[in-house]
N, C-alpha and C. Protein backbone atom coordinates (compact mmCIF):
# COMPACT_ATOMS: atom_id res chain seq x y z
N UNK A 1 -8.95 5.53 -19.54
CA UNK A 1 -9.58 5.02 -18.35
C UNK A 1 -10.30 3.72 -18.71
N UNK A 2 -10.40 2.47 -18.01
CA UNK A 2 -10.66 1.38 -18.15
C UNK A 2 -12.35 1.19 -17.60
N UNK A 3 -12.99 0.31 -18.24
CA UNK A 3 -14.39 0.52 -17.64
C UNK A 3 -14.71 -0.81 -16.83
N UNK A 4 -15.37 -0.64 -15.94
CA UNK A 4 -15.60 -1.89 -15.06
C UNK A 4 -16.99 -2.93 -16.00
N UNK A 5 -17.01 -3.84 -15.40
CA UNK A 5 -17.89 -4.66 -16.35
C UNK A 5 -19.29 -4.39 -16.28
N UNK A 6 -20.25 -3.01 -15.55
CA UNK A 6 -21.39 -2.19 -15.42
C UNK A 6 -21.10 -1.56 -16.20
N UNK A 7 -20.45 -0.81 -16.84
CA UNK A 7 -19.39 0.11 -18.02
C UNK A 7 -19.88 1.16 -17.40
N UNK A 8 -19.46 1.30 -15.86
CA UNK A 8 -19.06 2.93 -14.55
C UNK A 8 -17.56 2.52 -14.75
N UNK A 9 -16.81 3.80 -14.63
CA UNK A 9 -15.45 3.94 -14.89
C UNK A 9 -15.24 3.47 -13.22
N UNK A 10 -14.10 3.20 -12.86
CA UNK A 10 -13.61 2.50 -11.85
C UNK A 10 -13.28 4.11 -11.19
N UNK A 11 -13.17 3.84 -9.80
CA UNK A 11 -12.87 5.30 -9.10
C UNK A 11 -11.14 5.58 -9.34
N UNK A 12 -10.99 6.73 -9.43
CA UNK A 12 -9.79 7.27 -9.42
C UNK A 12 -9.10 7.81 -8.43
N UNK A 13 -7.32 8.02 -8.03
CA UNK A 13 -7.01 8.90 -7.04
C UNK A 13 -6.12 9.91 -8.24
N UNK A 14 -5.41 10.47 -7.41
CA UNK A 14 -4.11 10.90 -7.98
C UNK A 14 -3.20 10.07 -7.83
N UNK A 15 -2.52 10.08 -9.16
CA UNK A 15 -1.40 8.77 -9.11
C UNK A 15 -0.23 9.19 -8.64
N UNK A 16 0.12 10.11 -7.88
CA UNK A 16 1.35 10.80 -7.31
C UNK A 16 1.27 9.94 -5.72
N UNK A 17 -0.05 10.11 -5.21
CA UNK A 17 -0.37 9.75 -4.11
C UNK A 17 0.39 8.49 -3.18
N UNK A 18 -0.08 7.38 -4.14
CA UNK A 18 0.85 6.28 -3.80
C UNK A 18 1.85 6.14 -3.28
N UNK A 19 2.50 6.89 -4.35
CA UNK A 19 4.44 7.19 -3.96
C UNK A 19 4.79 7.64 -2.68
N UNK A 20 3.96 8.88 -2.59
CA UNK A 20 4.29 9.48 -1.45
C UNK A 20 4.01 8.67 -0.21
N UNK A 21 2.41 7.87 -0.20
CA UNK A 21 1.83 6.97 1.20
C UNK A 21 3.35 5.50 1.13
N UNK A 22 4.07 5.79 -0.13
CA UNK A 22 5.32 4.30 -0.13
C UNK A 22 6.32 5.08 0.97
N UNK A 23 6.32 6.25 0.94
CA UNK A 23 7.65 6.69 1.49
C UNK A 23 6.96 6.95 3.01
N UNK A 24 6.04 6.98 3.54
CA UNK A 24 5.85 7.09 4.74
C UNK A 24 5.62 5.79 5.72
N UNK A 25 5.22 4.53 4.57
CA UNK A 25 5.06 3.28 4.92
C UNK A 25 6.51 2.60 4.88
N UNK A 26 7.78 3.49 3.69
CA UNK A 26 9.38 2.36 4.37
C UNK A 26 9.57 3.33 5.57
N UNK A 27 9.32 4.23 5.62
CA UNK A 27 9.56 4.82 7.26
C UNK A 27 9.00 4.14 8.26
N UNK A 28 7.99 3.88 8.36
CA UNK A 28 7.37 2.93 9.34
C UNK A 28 7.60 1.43 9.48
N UNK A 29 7.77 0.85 8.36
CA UNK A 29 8.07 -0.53 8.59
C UNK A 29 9.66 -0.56 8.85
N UNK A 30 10.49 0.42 8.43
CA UNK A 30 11.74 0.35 8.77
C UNK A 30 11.98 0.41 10.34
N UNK A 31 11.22 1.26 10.70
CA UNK A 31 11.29 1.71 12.39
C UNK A 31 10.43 0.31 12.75
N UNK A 32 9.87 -0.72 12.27
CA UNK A 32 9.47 -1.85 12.99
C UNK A 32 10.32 -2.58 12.79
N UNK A 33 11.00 -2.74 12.28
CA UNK A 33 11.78 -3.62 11.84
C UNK A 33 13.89 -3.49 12.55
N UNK A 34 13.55 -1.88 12.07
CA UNK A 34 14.51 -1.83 13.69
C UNK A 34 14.54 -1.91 14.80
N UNK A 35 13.26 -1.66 15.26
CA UNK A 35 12.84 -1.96 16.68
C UNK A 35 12.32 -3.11 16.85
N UNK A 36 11.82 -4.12 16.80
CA UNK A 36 11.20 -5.10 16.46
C UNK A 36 10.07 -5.37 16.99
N UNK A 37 8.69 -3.54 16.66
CA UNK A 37 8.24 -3.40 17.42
C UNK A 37 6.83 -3.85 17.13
N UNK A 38 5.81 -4.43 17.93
CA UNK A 38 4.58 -5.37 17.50
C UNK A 38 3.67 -3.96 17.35
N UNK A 39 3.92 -3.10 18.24
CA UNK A 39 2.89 -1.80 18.34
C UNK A 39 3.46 -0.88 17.36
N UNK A 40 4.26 -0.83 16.61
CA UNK A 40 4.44 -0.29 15.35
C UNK A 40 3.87 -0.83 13.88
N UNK A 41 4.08 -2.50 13.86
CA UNK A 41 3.45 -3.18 12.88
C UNK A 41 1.98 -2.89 13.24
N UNK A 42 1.90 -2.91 14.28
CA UNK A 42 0.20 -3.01 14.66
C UNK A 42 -0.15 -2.09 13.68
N UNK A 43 0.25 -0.82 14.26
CA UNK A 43 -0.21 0.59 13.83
C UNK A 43 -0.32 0.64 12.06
N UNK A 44 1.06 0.08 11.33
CA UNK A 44 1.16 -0.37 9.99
C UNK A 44 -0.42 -1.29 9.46
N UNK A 45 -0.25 -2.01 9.89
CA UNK A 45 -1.49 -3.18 10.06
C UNK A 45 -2.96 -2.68 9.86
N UNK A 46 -3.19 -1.57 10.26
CA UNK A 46 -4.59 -0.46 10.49
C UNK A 46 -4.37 0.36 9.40
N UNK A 47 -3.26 0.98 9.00
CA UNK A 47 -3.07 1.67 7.96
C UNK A 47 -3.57 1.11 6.36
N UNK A 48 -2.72 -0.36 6.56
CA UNK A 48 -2.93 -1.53 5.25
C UNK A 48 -4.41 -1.57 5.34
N UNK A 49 -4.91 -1.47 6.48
CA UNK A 49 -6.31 -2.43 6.26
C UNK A 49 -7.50 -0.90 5.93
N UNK A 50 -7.48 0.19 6.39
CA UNK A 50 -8.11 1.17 6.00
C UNK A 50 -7.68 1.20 4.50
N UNK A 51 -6.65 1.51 4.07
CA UNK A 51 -6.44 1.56 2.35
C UNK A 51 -7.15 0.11 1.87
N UNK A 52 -6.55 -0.50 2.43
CA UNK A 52 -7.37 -1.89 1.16
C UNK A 52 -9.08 -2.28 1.53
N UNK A 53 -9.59 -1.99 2.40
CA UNK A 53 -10.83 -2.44 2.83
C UNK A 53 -11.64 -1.31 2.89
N UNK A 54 -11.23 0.01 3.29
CA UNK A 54 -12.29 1.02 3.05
C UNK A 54 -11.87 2.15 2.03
N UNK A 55 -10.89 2.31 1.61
CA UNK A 55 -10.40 2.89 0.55
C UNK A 55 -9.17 3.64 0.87
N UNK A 56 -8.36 4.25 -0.38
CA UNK A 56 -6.97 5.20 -0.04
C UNK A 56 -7.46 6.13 0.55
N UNK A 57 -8.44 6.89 -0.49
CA UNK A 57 -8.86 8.40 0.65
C UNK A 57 -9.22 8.43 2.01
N UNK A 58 -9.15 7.49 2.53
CA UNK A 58 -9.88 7.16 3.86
C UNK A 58 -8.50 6.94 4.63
N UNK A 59 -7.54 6.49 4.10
CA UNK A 59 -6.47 6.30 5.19
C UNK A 59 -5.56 7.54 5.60
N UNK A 60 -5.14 7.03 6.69
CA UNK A 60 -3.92 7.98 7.37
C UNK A 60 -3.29 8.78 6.20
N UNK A 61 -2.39 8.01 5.64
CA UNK A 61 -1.59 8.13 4.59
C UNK A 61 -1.82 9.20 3.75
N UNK A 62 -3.39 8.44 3.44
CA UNK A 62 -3.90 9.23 2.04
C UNK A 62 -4.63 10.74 2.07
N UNK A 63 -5.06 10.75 3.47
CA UNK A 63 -5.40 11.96 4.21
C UNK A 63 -4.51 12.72 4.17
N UNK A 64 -3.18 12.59 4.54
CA UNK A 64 -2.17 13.37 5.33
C UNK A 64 -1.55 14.10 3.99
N UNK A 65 -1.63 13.03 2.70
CA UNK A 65 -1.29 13.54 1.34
C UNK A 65 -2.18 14.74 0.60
N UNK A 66 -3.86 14.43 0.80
CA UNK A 66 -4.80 15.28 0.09
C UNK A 66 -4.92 16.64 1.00
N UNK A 67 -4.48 16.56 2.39
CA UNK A 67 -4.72 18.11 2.88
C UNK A 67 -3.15 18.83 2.95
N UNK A 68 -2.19 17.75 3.04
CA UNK A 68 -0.48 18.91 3.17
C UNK A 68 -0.10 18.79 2.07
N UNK A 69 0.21 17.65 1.22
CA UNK A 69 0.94 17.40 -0.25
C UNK A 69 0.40 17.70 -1.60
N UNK A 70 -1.05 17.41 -1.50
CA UNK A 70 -1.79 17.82 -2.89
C UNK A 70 -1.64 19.34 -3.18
N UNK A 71 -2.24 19.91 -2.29
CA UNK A 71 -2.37 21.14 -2.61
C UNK A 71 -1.27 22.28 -3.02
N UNK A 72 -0.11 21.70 -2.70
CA UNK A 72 1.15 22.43 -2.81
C UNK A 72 1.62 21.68 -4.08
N UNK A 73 0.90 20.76 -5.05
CA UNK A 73 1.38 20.18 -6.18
C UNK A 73 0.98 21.45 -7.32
N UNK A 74 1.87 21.61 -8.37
CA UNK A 74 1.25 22.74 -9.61
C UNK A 74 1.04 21.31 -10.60
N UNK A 75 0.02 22.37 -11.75
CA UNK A 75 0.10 21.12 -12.96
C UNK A 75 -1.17 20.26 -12.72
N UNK A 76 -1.47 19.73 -13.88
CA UNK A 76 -2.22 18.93 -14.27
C UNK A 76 -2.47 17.57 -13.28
N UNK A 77 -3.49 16.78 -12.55
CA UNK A 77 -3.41 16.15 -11.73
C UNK A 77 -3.46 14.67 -12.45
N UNK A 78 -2.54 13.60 -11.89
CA UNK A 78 -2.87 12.68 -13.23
C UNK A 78 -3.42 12.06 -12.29
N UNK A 79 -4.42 10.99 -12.97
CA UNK A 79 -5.11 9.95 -12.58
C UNK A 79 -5.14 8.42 -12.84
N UNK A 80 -5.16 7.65 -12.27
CA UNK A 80 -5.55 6.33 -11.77
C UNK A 80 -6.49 5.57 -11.33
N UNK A 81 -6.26 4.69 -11.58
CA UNK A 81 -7.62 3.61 -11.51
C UNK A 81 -6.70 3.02 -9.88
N UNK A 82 -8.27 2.95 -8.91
CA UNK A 82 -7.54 3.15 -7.26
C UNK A 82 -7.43 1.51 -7.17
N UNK A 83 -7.61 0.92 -8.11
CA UNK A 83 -7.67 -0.88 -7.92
C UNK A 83 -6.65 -1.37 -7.37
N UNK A 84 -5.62 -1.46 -8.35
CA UNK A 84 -4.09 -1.99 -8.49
C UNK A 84 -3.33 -1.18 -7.10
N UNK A 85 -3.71 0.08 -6.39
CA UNK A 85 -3.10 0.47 -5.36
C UNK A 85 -3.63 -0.25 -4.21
N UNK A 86 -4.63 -0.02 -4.31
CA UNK A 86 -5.73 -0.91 -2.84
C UNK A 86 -5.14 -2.32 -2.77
N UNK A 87 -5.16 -3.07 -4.14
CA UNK A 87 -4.79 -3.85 -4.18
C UNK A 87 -3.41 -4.51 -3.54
N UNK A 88 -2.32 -3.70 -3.28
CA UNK A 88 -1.24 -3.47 -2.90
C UNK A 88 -1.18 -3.50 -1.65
N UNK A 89 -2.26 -2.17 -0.98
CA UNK A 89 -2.56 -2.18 0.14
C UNK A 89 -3.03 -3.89 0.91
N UNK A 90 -3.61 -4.25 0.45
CA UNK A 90 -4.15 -5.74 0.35
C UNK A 90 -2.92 -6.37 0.58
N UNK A 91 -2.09 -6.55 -0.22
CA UNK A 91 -0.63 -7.37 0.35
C UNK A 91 -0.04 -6.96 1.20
N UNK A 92 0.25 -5.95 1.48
CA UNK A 92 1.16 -5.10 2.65
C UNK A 92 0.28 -6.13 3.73
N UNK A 93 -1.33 -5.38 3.85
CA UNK A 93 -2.25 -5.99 5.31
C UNK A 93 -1.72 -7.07 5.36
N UNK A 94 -1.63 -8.43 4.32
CA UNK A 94 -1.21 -9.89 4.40
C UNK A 94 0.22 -9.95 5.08
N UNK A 95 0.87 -8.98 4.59
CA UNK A 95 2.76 -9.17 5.35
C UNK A 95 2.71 -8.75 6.75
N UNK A 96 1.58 -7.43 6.38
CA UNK A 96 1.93 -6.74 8.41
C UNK A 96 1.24 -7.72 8.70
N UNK A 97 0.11 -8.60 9.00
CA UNK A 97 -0.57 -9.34 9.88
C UNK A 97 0.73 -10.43 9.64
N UNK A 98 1.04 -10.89 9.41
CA UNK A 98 2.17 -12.24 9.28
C UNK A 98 3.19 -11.95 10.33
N UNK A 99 3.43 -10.45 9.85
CA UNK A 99 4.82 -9.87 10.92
C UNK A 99 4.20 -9.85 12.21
N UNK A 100 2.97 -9.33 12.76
CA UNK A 100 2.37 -9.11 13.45
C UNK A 100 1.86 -10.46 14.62
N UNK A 101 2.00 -11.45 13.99
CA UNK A 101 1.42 -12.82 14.49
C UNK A 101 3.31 -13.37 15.16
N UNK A 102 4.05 -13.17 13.95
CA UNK A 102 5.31 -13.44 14.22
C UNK A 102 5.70 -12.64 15.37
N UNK A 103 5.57 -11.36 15.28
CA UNK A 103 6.01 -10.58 17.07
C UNK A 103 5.23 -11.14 17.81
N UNK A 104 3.49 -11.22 17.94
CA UNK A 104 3.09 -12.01 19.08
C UNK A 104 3.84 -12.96 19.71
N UNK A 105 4.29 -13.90 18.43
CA UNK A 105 4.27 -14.97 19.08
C UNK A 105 5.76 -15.33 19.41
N UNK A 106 6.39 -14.44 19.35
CA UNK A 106 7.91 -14.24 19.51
C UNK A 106 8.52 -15.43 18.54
N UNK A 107 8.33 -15.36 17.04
CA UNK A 107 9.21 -15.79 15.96
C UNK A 107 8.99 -14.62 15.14
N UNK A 108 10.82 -14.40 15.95
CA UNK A 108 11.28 -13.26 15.73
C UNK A 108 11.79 -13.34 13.86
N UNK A 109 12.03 -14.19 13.50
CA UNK A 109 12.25 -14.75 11.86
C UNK A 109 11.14 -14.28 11.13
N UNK A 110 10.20 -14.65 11.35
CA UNK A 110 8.60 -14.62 10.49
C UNK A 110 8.54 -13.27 10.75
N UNK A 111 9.16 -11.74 11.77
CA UNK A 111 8.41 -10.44 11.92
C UNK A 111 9.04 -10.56 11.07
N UNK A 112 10.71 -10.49 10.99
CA UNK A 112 11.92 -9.87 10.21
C UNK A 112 11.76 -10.11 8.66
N UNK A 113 11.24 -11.24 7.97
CA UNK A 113 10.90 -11.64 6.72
C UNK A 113 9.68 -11.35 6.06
N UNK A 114 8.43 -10.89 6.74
CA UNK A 114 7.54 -10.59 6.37
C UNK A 114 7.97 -9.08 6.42
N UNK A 115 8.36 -8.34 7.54
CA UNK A 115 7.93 -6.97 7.74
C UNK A 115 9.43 -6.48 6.33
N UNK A 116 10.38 -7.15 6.38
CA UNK A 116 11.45 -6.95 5.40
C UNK A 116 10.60 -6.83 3.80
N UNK A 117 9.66 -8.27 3.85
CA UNK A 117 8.95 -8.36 2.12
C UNK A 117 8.35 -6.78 1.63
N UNK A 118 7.40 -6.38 3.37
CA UNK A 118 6.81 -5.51 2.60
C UNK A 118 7.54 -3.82 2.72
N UNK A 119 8.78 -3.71 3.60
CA UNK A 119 9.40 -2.86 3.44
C UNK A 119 10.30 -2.65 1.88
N UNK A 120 10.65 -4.02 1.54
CA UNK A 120 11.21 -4.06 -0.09
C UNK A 120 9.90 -3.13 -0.80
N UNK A 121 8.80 -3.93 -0.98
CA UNK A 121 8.20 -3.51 -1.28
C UNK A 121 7.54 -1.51 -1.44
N UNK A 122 7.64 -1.62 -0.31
CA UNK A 122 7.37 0.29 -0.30
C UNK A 122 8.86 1.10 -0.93
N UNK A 123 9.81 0.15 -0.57
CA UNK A 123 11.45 0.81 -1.10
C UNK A 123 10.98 1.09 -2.90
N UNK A 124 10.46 0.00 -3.39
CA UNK A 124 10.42 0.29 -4.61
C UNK A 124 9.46 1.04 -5.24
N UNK A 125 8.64 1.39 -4.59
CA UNK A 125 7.70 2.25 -4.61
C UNK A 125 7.84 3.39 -4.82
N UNK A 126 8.40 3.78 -3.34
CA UNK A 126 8.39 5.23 -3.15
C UNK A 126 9.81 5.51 -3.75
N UNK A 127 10.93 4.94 -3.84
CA UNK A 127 12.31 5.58 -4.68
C UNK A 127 11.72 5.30 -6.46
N UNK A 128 11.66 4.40 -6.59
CA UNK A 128 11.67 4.55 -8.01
C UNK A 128 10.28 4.08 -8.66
N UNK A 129 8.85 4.57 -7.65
CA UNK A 129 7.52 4.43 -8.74
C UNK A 129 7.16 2.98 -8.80
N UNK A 130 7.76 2.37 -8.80
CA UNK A 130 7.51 0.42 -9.20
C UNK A 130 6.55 -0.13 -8.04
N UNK A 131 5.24 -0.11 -8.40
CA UNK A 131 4.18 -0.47 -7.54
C UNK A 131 4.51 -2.01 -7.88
N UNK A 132 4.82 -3.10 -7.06
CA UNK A 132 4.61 -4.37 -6.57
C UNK A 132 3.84 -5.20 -6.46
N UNK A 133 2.53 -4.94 -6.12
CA UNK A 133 1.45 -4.88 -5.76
C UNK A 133 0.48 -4.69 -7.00
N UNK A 134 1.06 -3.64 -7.32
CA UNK A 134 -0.63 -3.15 -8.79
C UNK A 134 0.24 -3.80 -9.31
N UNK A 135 1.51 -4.34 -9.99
CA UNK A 135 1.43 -5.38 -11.07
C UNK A 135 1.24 -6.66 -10.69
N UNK A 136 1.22 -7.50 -9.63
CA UNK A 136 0.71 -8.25 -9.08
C UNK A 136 -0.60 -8.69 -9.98
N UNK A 137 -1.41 -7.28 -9.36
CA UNK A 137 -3.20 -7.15 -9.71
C UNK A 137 -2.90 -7.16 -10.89
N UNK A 138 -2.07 -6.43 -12.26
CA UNK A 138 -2.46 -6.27 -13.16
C UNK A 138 -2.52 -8.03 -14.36
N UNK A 139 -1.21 -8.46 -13.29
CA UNK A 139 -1.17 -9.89 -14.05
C UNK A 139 -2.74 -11.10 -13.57
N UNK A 140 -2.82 -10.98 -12.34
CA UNK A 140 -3.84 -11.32 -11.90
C UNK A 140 -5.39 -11.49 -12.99
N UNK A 141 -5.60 -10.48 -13.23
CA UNK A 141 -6.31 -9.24 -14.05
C UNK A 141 -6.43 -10.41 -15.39
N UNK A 142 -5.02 -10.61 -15.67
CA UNK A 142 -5.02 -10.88 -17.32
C UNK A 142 -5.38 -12.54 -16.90
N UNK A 143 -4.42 -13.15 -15.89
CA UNK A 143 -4.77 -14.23 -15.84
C UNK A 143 -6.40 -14.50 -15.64
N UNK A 144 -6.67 -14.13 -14.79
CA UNK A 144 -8.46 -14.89 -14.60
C UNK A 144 -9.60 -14.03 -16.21
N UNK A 145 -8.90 -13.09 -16.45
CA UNK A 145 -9.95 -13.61 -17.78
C UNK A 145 -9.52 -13.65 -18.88
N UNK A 146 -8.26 -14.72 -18.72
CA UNK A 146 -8.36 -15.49 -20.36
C UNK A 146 -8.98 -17.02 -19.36
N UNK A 147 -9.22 -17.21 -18.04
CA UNK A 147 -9.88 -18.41 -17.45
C UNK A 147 -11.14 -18.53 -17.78
């Protein structure tokens, strides 16, 4: 576990969690993206912004995981540092608001390319684990302090 620069350990989730909030987020951005619907990104949009601004445990997602999915997990619970996910969450909010401005404003290009970035994004997530996002943060991370 990594220590923050107060040397308090950074908060943790379960690192299973993620995966699972990836596979409910390409479901949703897929269904916006087939539909090309502004009140679906919207809804996406609230999701991104509860995970990255008030935390995972606090979102839809992450709720829906700790009372139906956790508990039916056996085994040892592994843990994570909730940075590099929030963090993630953080980009998604940046793509759904982009897609979101793009349906307003009927450029229909800007929903389809943004809401596509961050549907790639959850694809790789939730099929094969590859958070996007937390390595993003993790390079981030290295870059600003060798600055």
């Amino acid at each position: 576990m990594t220590q923050t620069q107060n040397n308090l350990p950074p908060q943790t989730i379960d690192a299973r969690g993620p995966r699972f909030t990836a596979g409910i987020t390409l479901v949703v951005l897929s269904i916006a993206l087939l539909t090309h619907s502004t009140l679906v990104i919207g809804f996406q949009l609230i999701v991104f912004a509860i995970a990255a601004f008030i935390g995972l445990k606090k979102s839809p997602y992450g709720i829906i995981y700790r009372k139906l999915v956790q508990p039916r997990l056996s085994g040892p619970v592994p843990l994570e540092d909730q940075r590099p996910p929030r963090f993630a969450q953080l980009v998604g909010f940046i793509f759904a608001l982009v897609a979101l401005i793009g349906g307003i404003t009927d450029a229909k290009y800007l929903f389809q390319i943004a809401t596509g970035f961050a549907l790639v994004a959850a694809f790789l997530n939730a099929v094969f684990g590859f958070c996007l996002g937390c390595k993003m943060y993790l390079i981030l991370v290295r870059i600003f302090k060798r600055a």
